[in-house]
C-alpha atoms as a PDB file:
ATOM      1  CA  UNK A   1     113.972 150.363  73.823  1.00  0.00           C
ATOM      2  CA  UNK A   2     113.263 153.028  76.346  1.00  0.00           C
ATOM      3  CA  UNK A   3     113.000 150.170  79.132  1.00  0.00           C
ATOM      4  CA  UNK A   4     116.209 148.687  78.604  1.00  0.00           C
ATOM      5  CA  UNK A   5     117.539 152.443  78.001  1.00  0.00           C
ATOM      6  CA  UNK A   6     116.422 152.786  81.905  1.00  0.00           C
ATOM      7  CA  UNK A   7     117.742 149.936  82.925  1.00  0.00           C
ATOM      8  CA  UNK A   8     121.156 151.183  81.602  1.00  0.00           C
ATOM      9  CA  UNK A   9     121.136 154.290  83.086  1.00  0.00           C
ATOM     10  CA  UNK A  10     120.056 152.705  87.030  1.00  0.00           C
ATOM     11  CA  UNK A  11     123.351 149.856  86.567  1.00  0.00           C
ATOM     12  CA  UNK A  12     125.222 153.325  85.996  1.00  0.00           C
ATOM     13  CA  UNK A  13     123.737 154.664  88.660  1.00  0.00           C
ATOM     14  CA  UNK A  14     124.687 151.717  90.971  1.00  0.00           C
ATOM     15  CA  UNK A  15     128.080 151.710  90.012  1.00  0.00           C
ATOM     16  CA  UNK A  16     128.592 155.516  90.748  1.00  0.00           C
ATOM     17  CA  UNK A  17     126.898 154.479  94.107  1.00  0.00           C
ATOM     18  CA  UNK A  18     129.887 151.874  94.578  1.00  0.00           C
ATOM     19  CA  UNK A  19     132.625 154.169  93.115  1.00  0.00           C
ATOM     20  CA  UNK A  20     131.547 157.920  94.172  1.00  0.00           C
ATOM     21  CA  UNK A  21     131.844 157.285  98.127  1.00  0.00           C
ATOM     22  CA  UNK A  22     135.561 156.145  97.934  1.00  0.00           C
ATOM     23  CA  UNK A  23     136.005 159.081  95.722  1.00  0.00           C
ATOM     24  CA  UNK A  24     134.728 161.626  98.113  1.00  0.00           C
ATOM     25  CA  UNK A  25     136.537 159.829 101.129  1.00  0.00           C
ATOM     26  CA  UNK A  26     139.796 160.619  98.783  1.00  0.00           C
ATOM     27  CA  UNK A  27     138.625 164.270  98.001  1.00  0.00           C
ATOM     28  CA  UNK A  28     138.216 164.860 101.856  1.00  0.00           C
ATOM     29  CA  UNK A  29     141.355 163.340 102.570  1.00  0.00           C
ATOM     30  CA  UNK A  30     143.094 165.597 100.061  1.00  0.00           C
ATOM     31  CA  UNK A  31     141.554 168.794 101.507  1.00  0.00           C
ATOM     32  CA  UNK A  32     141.593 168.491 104.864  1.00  0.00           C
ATOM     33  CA  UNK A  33     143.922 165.960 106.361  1.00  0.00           C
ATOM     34  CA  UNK A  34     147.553 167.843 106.570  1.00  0.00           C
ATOM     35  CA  UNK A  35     150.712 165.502 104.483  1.00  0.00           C
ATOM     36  CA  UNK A  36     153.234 164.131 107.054  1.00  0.00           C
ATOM     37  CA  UNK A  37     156.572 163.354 106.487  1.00  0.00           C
ATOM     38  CA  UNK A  38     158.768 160.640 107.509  1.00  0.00           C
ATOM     39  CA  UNK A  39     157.112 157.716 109.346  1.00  0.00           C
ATOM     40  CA  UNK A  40     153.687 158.625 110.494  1.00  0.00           C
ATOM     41  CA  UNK A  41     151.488 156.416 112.428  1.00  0.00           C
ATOM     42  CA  UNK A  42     148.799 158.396 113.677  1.00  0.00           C
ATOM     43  CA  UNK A  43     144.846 157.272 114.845  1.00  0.00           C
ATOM     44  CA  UNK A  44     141.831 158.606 112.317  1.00  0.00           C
ATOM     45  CA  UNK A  45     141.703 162.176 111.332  1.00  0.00           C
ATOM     46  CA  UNK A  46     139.202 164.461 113.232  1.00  0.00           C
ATOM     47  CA  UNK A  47     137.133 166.438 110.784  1.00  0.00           C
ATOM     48  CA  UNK A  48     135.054 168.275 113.032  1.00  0.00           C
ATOM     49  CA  UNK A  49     133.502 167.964 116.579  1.00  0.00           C
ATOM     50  CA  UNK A  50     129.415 168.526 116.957  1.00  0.00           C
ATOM     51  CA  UNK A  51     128.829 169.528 120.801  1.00  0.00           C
ATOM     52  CA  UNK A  52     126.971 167.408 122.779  1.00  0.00           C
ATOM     53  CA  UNK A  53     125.754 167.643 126.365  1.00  0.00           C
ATOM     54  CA  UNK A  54     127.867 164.503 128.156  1.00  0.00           C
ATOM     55  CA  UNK A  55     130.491 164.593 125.409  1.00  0.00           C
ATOM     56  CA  UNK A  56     131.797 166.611 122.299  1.00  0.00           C
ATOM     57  CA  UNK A  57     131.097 164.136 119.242  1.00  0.00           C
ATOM     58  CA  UNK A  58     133.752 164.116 117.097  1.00  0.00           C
ATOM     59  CA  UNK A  59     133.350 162.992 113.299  1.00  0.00           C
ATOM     60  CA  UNK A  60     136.415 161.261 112.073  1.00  0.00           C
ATOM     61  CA  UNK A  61     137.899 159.367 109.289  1.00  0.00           C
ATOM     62  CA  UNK A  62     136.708 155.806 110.578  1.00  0.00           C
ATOM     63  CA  UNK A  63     132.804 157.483 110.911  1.00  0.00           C
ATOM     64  CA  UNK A  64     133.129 158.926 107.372  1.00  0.00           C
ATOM     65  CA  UNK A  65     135.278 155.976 105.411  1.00  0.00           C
ATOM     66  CA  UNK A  66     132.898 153.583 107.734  1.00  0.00           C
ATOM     67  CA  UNK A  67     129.603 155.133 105.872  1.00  0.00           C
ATOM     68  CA  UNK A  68     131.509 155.295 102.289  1.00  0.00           C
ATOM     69  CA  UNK A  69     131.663 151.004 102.747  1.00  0.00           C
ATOM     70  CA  UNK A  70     128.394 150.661 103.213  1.00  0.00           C
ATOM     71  CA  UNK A  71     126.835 152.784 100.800  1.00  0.00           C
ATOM     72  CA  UNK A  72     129.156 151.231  97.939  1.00  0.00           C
ATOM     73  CA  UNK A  73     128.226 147.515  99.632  1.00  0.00           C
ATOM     74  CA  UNK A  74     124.620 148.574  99.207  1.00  0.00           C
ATOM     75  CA  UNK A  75     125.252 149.419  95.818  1.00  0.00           C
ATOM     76  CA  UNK A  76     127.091 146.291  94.603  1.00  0.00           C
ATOM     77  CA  UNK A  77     123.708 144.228  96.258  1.00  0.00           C
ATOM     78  CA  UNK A  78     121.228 146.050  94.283  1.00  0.00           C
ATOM     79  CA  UNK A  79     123.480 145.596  90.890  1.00  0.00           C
ATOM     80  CA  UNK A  80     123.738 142.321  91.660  1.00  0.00           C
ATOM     81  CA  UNK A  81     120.550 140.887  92.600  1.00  0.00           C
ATOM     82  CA  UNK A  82     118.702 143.138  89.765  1.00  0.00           C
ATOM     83  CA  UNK A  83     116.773 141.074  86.893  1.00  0.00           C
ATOM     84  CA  UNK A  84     116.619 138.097  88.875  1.00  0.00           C
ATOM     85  CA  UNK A  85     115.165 135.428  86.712  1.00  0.00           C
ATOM     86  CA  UNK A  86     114.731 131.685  85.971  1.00  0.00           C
ATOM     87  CA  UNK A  87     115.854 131.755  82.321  1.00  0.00           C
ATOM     88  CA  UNK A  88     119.288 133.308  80.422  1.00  0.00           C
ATOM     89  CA  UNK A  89     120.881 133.995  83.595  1.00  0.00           C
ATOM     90  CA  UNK A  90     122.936 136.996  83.854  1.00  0.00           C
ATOM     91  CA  UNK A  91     126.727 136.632  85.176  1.00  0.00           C
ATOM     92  CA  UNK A  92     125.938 139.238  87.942  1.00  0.00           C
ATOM     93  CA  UNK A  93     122.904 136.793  88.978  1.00  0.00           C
ATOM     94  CA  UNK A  94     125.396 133.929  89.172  1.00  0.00           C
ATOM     95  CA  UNK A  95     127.803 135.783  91.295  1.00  0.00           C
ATOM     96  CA  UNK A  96     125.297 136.683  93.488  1.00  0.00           C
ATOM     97  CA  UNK A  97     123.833 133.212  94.032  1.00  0.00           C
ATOM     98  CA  UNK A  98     127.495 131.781  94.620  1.00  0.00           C
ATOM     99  CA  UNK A  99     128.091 134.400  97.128  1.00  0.00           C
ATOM    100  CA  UNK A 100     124.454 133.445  99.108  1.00  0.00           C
ATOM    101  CA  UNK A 101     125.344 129.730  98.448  1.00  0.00           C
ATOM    102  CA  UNK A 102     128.993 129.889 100.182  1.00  0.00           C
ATOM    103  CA  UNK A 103     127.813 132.012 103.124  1.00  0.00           C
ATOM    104  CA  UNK A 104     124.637 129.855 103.859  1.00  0.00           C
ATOM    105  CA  UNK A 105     126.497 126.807 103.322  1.00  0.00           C
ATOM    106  CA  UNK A 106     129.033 128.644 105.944  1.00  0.00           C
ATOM    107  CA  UNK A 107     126.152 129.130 108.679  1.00  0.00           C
ATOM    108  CA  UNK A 108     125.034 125.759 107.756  1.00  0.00           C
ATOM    109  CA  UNK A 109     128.199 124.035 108.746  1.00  0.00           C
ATOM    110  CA  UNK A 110     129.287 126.162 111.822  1.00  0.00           C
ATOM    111  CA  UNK A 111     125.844 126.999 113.327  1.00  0.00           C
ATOM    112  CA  UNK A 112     122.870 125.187 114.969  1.00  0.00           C
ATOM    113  CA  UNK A 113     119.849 124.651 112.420  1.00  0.00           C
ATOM    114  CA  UNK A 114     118.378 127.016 114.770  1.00  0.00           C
ATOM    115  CA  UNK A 115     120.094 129.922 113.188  1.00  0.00           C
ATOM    116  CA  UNK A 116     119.729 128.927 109.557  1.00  0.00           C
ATOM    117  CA  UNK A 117     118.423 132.236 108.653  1.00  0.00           C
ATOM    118  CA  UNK A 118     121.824 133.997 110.184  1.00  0.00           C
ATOM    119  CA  UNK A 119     123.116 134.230 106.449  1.00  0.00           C
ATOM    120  CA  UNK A 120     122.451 137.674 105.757  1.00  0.00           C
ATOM    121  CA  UNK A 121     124.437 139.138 109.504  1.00  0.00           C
ATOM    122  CA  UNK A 122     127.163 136.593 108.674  1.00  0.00           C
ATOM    123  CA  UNK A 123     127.140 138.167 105.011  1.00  0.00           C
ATOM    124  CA  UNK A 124     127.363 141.919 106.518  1.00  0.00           C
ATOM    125  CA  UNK A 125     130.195 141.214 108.601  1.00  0.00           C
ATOM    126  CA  UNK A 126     132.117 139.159 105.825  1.00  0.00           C
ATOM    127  CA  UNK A 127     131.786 142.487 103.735  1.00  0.00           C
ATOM    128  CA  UNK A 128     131.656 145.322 105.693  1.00  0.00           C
ATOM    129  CA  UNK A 129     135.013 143.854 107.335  1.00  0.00           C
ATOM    130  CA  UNK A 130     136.761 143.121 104.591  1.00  0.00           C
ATOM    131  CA  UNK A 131     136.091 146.093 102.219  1.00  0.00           C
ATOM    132  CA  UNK A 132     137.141 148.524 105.246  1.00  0.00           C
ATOM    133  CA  UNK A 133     140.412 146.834 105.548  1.00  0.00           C
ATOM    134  CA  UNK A 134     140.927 146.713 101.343  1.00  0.00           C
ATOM    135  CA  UNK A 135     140.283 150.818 102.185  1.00  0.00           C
ATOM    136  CA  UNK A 136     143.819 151.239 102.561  1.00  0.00           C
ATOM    137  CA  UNK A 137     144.682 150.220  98.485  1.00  0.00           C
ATOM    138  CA  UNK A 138     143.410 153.528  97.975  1.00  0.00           C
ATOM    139  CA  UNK A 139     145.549 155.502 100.636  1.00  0.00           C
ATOM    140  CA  UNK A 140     142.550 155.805 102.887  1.00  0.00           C
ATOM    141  CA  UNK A 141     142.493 155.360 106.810  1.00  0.00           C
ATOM    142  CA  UNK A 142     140.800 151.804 107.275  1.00  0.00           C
ATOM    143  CA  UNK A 143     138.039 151.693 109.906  1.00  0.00           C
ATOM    144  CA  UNK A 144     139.043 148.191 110.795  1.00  0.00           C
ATOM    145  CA  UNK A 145     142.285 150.324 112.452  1.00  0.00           C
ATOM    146  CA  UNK A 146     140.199 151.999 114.629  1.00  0.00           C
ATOM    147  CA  UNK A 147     139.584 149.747 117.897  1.00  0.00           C
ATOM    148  CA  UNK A 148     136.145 152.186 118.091  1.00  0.00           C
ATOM    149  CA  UNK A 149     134.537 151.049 115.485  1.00  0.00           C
ATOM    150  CA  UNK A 150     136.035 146.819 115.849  1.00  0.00           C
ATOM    151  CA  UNK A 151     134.696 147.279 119.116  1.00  0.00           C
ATOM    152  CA  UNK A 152     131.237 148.188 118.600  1.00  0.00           C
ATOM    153  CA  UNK A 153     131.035 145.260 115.803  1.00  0.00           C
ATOM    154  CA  UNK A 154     132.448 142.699 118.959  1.00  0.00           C
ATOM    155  CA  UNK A 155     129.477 144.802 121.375  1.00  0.00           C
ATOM    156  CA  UNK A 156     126.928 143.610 119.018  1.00  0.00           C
ATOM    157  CA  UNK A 157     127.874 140.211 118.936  1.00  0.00           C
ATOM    158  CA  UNK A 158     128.062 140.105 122.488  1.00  0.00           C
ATOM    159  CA  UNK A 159     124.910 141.028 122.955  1.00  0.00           C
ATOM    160  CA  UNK A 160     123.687 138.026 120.219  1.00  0.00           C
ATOM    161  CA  UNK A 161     125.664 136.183 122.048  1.00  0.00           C
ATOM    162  CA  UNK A 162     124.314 136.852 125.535  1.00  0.00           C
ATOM    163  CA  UNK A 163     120.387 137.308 123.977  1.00  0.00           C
ATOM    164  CA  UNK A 164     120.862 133.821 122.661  1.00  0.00           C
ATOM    165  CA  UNK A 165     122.323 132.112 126.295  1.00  0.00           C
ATOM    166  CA  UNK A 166     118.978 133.328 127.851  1.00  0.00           C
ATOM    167  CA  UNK A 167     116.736 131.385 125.480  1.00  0.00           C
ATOM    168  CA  UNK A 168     116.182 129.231 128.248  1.00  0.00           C
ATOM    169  CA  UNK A 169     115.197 132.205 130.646  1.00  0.00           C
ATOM    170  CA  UNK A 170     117.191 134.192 132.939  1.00  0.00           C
ATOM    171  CA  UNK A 171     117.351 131.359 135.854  1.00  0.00           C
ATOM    172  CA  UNK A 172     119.103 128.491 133.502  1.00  0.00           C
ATOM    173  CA  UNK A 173     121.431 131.526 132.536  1.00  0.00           C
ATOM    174  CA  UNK A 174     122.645 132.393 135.881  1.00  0.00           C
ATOM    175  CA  UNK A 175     122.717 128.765 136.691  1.00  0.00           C
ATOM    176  CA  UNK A 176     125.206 128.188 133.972  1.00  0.00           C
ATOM    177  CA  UNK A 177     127.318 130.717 135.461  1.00  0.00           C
ATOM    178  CA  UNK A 178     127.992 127.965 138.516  1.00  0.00           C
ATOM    179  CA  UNK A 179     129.116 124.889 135.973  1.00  0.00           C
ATOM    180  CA  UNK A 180     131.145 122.815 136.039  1.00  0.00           C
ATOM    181  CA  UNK A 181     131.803 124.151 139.774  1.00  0.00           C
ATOM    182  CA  UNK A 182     130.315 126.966 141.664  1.00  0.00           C
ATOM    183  CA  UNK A 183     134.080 127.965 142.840  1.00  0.00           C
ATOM    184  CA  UNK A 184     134.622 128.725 139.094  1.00  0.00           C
ATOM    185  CA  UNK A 185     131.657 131.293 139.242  1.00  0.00           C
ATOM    186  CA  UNK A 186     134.044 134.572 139.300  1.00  0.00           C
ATOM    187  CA  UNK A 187     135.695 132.658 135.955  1.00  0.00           C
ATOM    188  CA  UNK A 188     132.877 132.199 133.976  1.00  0.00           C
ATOM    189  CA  UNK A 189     131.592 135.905 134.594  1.00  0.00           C
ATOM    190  CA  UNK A 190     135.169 137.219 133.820  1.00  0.00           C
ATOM    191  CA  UNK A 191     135.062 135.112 130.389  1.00  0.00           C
ATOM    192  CA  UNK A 192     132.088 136.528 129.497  1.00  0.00           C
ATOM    193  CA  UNK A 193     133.311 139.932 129.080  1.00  0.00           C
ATOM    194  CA  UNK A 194     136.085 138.551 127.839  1.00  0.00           C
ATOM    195  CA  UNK A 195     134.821 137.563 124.998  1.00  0.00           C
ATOM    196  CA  UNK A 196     133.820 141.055 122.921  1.00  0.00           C
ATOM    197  CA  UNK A 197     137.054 142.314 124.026  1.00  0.00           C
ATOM    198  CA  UNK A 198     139.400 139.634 122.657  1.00  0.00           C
ATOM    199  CA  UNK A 199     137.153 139.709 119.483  1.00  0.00           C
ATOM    200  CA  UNK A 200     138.193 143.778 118.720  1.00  0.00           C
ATOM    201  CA  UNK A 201     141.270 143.489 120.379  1.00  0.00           C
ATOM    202  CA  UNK A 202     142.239 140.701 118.124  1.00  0.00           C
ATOM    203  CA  UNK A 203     140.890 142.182 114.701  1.00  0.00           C
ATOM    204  CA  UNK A 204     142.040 145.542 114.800  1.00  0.00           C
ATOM    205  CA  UNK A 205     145.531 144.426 116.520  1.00  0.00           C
ATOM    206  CA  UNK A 206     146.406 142.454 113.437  1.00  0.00           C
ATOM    207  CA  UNK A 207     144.966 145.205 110.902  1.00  0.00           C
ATOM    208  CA  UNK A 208     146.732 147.592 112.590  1.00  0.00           C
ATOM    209  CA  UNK A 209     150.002 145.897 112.872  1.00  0.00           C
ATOM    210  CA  UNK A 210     149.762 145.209 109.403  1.00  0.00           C
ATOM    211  CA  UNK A 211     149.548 149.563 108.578  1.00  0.00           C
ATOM    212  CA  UNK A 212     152.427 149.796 110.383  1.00  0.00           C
ATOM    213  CA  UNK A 213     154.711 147.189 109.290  1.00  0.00           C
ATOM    214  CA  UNK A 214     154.220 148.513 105.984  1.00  0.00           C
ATOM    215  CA  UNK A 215     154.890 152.180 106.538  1.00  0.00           C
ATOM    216  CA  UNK A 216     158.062 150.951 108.497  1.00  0.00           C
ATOM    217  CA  UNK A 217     159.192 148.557 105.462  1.00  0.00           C
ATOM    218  CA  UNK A 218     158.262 151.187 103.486  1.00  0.00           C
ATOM    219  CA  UNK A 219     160.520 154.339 105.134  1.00  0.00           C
ATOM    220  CA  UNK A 220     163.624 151.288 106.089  1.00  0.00           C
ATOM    221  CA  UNK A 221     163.893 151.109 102.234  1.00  0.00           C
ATOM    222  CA  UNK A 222     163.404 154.457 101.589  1.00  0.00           C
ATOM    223  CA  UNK A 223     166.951 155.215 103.470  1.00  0.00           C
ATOM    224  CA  UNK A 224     168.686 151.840 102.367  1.00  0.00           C
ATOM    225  CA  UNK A 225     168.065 152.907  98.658  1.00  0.00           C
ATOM    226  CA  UNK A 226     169.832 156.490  99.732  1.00  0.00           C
ATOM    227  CA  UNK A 227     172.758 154.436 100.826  1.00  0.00           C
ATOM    228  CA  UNK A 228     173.194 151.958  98.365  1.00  0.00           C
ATOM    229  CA  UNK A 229     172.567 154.696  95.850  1.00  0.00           C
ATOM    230  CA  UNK A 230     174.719 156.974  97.438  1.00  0.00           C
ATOM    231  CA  UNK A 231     177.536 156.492  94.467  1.00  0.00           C
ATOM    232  CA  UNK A 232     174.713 158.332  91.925  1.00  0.00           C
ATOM    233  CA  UNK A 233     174.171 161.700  91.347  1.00  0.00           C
ATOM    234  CA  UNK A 234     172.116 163.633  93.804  1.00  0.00           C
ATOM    235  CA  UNK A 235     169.203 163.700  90.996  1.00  0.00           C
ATOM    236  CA  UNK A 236     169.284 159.793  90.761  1.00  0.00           C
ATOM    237  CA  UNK A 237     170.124 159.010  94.424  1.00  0.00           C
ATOM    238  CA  UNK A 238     167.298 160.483  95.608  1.00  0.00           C
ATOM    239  CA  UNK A 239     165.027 158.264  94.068  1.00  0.00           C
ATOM    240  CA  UNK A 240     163.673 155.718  96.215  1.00  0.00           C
ATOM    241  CA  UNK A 241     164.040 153.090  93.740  1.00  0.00           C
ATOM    242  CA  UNK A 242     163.739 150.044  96.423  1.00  0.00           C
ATOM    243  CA  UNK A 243     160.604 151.007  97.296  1.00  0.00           C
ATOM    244  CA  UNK A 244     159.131 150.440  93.942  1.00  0.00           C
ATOM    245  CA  UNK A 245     157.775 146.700  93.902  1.00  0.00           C
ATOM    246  CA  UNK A 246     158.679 145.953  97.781  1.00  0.00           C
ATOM    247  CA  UNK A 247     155.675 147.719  99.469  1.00  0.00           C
ATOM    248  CA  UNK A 248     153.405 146.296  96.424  1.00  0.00           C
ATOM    249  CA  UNK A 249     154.504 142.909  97.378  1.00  0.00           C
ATOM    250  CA  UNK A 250     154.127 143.648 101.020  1.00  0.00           C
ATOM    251  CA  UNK A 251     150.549 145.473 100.148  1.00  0.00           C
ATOM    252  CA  UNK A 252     148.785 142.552  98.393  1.00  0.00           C
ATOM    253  CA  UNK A 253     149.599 140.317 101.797  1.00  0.00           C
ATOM    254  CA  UNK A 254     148.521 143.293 104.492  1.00  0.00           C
ATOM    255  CA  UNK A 255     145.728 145.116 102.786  1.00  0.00           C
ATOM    256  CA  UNK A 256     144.617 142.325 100.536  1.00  0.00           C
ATOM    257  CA  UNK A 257     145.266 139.128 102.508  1.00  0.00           C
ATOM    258  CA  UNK A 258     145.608 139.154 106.028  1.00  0.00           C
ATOM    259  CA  UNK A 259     142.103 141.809 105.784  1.00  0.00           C
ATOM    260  CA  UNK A 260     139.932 139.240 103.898  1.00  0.00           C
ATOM    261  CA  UNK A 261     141.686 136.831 106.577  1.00  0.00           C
ATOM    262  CA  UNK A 262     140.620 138.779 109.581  1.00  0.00           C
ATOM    263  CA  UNK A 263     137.196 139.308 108.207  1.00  0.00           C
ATOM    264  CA  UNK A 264     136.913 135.842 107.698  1.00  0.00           C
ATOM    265  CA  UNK A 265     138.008 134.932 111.466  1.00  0.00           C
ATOM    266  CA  UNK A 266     135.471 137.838 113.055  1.00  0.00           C
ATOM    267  CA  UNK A 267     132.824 136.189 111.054  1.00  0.00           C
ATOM    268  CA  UNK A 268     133.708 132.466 112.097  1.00  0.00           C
ATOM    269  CA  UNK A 269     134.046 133.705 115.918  1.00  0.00           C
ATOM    270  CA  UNK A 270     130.745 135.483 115.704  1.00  0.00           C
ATOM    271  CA  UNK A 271     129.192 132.318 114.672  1.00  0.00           C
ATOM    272  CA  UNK A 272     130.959 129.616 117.019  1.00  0.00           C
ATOM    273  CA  UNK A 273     130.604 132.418 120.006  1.00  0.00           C
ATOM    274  CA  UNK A 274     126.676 133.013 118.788  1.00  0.00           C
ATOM    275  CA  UNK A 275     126.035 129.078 118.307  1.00  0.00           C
ATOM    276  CA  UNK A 276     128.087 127.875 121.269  1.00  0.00           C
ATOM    277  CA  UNK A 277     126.487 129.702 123.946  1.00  0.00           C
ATOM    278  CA  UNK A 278     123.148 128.791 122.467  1.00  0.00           C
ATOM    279  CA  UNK A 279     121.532 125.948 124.841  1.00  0.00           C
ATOM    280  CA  UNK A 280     120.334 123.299 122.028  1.00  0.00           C
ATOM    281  CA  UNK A 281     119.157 120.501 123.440  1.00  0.00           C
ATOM    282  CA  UNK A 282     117.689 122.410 126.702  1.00  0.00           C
ATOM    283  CA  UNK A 283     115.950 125.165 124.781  1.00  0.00           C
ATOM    284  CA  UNK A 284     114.508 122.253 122.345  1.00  0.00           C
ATOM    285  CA  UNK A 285     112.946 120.278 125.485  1.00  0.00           C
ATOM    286  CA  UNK A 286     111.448 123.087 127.052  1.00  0.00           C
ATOM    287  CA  UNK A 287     109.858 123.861 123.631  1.00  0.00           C
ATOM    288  CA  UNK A 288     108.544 120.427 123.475  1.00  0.00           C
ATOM    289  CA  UNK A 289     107.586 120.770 126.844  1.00  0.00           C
ATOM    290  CA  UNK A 290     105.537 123.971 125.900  1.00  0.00           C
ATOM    291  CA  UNK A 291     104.287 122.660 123.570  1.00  0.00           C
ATOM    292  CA  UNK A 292     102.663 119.634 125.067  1.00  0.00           C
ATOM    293  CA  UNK A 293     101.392 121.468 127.676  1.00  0.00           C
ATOM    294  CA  UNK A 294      99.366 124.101 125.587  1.00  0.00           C
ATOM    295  CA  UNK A 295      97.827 121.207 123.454  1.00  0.00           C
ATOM    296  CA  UNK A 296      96.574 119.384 126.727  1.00  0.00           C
ATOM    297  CA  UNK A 297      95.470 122.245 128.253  1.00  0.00           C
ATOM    298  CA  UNK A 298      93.599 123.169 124.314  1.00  0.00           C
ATOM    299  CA  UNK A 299      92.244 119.100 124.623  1.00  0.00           C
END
């Protein structure tokens, strides 16, 4: 009785682990982030600045709201993968394994069998993109607006990206710089930086555009409802009552949709970038080749 009384109380404790950092990121926004009026489109809120030597650090919304998503994610992965077992199967075990199934199956379909183990990174992008863009259901400044934090996520691809093209040893990777034609050289160097850069730009352009398509939706019918419901009395015509259903509508597409959408499209460029720069059938022969030569060497 007392054991499963303990188990009780740590599933409670997981779920205020999920729910208590989105509360707090509310509580802070309350207190210390001044209400605008009218249309306001504005980048993360500043709570502070810590000095630092090169450059003042400043602590903002993104930093703060970026922290709240992954403490609750690591608090919906330890509810769901506790009591693992064989037997009686819990519905939070199930959800689990379907999640685990569809992103390995993911990797296993879009990826060389050289990353097969690239499930979990894959998984933390999936997540940590989409649940900072579902941040703004609760009124809260997504991170996925800020093109700071996008691009560090697209810096740390880049660098799997570029880690993984020298597999074969810095001398293959410069000479791949010259293909198909040396003249192209300047090309292929400019497309390599390229690549992190269209990867933020293009996530947090079409987050972003989505923030602000709904506040302007939102303030247009603000003032058409004033003028169609200019007739009323002053009481009733200045209730906004065309904004009520519209932006929900609107909401479910932006915050819900097109963020799940964009998450998914990081995580499939992360994996074609990460797999297509990897030399296969190059880095496999000079394995072989390594191979071989230990074992006549050992003989």
């Amino acid at each position: 009785m007392t054991a499963k009384r303990n188990s009780k109380l740590v599933d409670i404790l997981l779920i205020a682990m999920m729910i208590l950092p989105i509360v707090l990121c509310i509580l802070l926004q309350i207190l210390f982030k001044p209400a605008s009026e009218g249309i306001n489109v504005e980048g993360a809120y500043i709570y502070f600045t810590i000095p630092m030597p090169i450059q003042d650090l400043p602590i903002t919304e993104s930093q703060v709201n970026s922290w709240a998503v992954m403490i609750a994610i690591l608090g919906l992965c330890l509810f769901l993968t506790r009591r693992l077992r064989t037997k009686d199967v819990s519905v939070r075990q199930h959800v689990a394994e379907w999640m685990v199934e569809k992103v390995e199956g993911l990797v296993g379909e879009n990826m060389d069998p050289h990353f097969k183990s690239f499930g979990p990174f894959i998984a933390a992008i999936l997540g940590l993109s989409a649940f900072s863009s579902l941040l703004s259901l609760f009124g809260l400044y997504p991170p996925t607006s800020d093109l700071n934090v996008v691009a560090g996520w697209a810096i740390l691809v880049f660098a799997l990206i570029t880690y993984n093209k020298f597999k074969c040893g810095p001398v293959y990777y410069l000479k791949s710089m010259t293909k198909p034609v040396a003249a192209l050289t300047p090309i292929n160097l400019i497309s390599e930086f390229a690549t992190p850069i269209s990867m933020a730009f293009r996530h947090y352009g079409n987050v972003l555009s989505g923030t602000v398509i709904s506040v302007l939706v939102a303030a247009g019918l603000g003032g058409l409802s004033a003028a169609v419901l200019s007739f009323l009395p002053d009481a009733l015509s200045s209730i906004p009552l065309l904004r009520i259903g519209i932006p929900a509508v609107l909401s479910i597409y932006f915050d819900v949709f097109s963020g799940c959408l964009q998450a998914f499209i990081f995580a499939m460029l992360t994996m074609m970038y990460v797999s297509g720069g990897f030399p296969g059938e190059d880095y496999y022969a000079r394995r072989d080749k390594i191979k071989a030569k230990k074992q006549n060497g050992g003989n």
